[in-house]
N, C-alpha and C. Protein backbone atom coordinates (compact mmCIF):
# COMPACT_ATOMS: atom_id res chain seq x y z
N UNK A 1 2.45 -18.20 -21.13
CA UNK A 1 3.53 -18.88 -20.47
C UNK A 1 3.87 -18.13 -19.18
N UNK A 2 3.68 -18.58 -17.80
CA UNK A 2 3.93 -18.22 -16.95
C UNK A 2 5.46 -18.29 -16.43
N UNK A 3 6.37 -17.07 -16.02
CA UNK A 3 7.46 -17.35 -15.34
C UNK A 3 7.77 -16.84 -14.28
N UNK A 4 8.58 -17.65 -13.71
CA UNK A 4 8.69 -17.42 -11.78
C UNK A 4 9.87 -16.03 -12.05
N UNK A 5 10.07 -15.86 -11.17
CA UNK A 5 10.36 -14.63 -10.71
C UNK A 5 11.73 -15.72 -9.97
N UNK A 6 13.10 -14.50 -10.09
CA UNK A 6 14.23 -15.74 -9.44
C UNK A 6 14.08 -15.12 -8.24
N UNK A 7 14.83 -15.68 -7.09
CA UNK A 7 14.86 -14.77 -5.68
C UNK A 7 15.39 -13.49 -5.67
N UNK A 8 15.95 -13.07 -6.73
CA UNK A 8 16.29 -11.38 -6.60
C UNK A 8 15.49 -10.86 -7.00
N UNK A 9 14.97 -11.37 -7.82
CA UNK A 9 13.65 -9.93 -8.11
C UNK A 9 12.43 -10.27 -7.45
N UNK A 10 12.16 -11.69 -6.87
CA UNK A 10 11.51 -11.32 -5.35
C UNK A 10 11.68 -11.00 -4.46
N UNK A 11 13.08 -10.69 -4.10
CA UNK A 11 13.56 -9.80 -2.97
C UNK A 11 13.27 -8.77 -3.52
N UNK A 12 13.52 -8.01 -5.03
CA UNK A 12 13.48 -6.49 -5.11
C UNK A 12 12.15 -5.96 -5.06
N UNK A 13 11.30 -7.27 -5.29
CA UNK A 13 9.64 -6.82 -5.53
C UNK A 13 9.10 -6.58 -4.17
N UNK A 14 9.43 -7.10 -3.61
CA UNK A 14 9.23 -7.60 -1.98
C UNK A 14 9.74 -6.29 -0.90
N UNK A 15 10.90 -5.95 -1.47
CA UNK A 15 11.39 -4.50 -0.87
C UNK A 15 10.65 -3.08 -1.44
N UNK A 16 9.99 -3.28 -2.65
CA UNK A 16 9.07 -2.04 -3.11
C UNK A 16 8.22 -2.36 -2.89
N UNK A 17 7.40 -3.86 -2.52
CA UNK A 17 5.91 -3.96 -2.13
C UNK A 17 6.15 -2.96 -0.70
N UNK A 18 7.10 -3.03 0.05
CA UNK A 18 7.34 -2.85 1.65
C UNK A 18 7.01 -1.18 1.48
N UNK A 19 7.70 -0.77 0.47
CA UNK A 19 7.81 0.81 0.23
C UNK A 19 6.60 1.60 0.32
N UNK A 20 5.61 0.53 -0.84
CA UNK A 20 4.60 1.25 -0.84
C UNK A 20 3.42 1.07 0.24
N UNK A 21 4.00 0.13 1.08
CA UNK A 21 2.82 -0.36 2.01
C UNK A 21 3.27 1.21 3.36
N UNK A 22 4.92 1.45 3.27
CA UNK A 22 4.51 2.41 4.09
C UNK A 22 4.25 3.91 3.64
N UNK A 23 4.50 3.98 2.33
CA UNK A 23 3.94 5.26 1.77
C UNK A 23 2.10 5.13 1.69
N UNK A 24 1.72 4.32 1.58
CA UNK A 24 0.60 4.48 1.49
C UNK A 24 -0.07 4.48 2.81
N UNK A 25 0.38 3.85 4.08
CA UNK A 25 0.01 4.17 5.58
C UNK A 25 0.43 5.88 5.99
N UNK A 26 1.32 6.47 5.36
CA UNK A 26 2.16 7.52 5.23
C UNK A 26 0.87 8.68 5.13
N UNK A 27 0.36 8.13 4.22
CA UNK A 27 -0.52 8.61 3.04
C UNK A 27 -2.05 9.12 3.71
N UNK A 28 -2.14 7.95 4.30
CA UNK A 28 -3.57 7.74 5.55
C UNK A 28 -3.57 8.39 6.59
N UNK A 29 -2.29 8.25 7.10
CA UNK A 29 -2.42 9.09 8.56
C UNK A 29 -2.35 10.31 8.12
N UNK A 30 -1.39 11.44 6.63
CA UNK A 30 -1.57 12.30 6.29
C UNK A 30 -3.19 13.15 6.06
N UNK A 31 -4.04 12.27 5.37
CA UNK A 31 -5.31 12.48 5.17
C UNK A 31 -6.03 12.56 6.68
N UNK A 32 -5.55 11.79 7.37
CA UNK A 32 -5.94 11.69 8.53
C UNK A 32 -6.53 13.01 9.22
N UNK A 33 -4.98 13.77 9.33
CA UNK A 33 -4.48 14.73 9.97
C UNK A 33 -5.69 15.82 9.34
N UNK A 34 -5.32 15.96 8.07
CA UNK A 34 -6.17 17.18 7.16
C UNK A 34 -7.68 16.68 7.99
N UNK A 35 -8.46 15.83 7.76
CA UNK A 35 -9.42 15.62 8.53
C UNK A 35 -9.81 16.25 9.73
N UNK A 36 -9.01 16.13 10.53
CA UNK A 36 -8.59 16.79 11.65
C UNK A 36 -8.62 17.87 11.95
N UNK A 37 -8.42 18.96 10.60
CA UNK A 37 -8.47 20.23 10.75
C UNK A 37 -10.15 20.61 10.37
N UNK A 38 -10.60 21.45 11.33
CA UNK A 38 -12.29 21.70 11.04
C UNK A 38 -12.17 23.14 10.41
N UNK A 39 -11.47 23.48 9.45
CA UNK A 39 -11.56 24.37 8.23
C UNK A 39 -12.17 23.60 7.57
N UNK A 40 -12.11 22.31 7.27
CA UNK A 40 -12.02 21.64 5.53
C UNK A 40 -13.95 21.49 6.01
N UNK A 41 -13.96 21.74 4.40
CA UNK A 41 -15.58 22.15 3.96
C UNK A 41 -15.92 20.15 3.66
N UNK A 42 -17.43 20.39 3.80
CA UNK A 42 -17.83 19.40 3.29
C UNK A 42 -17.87 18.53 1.94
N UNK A 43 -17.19 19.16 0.84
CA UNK A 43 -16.59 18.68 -0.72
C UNK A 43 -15.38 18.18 -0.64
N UNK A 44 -14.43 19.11 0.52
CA UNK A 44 -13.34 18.50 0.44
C UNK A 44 -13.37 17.46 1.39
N UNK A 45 -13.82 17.09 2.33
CA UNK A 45 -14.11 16.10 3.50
C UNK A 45 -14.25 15.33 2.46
N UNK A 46 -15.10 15.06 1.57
CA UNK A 46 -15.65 13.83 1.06
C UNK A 46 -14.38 13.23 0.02
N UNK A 47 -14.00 14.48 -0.62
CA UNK A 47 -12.32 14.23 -1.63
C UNK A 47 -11.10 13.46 -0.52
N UNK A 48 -11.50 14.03 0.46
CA UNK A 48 -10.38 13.62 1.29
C UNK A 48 -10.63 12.13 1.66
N UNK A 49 -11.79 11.63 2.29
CA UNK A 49 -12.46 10.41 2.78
C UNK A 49 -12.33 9.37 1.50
N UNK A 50 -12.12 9.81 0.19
CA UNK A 50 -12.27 9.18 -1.40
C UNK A 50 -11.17 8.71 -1.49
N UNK A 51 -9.88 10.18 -0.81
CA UNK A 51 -8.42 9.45 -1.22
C UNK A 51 -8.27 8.66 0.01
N UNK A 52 -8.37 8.41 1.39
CA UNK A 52 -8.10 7.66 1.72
C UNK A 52 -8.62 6.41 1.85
N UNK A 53 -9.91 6.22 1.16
CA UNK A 53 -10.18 4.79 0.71
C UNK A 53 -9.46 4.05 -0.19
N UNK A 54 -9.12 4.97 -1.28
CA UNK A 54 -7.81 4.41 -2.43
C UNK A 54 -6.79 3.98 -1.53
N UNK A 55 -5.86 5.03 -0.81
CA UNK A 55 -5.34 4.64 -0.27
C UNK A 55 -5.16 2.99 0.63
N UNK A 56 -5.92 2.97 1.37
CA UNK A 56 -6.67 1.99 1.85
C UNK A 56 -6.51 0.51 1.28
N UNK A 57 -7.11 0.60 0.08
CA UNK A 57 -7.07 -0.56 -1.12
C UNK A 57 -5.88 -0.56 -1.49
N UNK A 58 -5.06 -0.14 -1.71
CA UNK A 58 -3.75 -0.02 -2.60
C UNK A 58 -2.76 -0.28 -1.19
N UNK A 59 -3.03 -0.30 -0.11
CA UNK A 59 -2.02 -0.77 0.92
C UNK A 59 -2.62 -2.43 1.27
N UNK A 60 -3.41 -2.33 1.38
CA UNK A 60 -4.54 -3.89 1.05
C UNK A 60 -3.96 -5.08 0.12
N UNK A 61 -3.75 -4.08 -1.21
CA UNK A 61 -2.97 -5.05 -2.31
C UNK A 61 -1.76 -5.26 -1.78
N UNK A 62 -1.46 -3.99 -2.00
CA UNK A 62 0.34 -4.13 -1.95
C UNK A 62 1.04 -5.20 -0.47
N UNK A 63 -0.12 -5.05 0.39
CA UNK A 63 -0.24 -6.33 1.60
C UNK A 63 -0.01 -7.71 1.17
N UNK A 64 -1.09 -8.36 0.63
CA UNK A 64 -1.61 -9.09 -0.13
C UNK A 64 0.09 -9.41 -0.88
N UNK A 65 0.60 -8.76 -1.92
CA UNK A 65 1.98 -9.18 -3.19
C UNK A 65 3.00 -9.17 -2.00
N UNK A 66 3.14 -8.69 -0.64
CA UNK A 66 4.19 -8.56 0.24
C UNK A 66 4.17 -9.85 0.67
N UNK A 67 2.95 -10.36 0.92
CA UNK A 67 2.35 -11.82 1.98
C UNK A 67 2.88 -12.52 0.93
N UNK A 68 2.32 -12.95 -0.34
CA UNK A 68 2.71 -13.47 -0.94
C UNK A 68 4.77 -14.28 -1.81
N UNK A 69 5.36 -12.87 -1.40
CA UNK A 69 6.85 -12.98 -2.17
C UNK A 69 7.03 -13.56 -1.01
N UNK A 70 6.90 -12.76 0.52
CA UNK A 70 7.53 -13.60 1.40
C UNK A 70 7.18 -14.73 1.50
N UNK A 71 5.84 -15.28 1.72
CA UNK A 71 5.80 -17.37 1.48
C UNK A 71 6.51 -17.80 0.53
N UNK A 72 6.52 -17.03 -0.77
CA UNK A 72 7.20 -18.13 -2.00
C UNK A 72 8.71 -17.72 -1.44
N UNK A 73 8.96 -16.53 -0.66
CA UNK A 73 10.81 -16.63 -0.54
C UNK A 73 11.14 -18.05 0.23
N UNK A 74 9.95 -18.01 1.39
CA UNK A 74 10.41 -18.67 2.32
C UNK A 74 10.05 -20.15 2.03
N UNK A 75 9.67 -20.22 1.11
CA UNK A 75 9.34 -21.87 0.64
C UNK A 75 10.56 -22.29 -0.25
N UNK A 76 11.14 -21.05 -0.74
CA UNK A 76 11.83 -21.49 -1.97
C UNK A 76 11.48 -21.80 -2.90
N UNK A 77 10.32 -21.14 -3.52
CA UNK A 77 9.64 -21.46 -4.72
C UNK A 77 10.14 -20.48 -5.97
């Protein structure tokens, strides 16, 4: 049995999709940075390049459930 979601808890879902879309850009440019530094060895380069692909995907989704609450807010569905 599928149930809708009322407009407050697609507003509240909609305000933590937002959260994590900028913690996880947060997240990227952090990895970024470490990149950046030419200490980091070639094991950790690759750990580092690993988390920001997760990263990556998980701002992708959380894109994706943001796009989504806002059409159904704005349809009124």
């Amino acid at each position: 049995m599928k149930r809708s979601l009322s407009d407050k808890e697609r507003e509240e879902t909609l305000s933590e999709a937002e959260t994590m879309v900028g913690m996880a850009d947060a997240a990227i440019k952090e990895l970024e940075s470490v990149l950046g530094n030419r200490r980091v060895n070639l094991p950790e380069e690759h750990a580092v390049r690993f988390a920001q692909d997760v990263f990556l995907y998980l701002r992708d989704q959380e894109q994706k459930v943001k796009e989504a609450l806002s059409d159904s807010l704005r349809s009124g569905e």
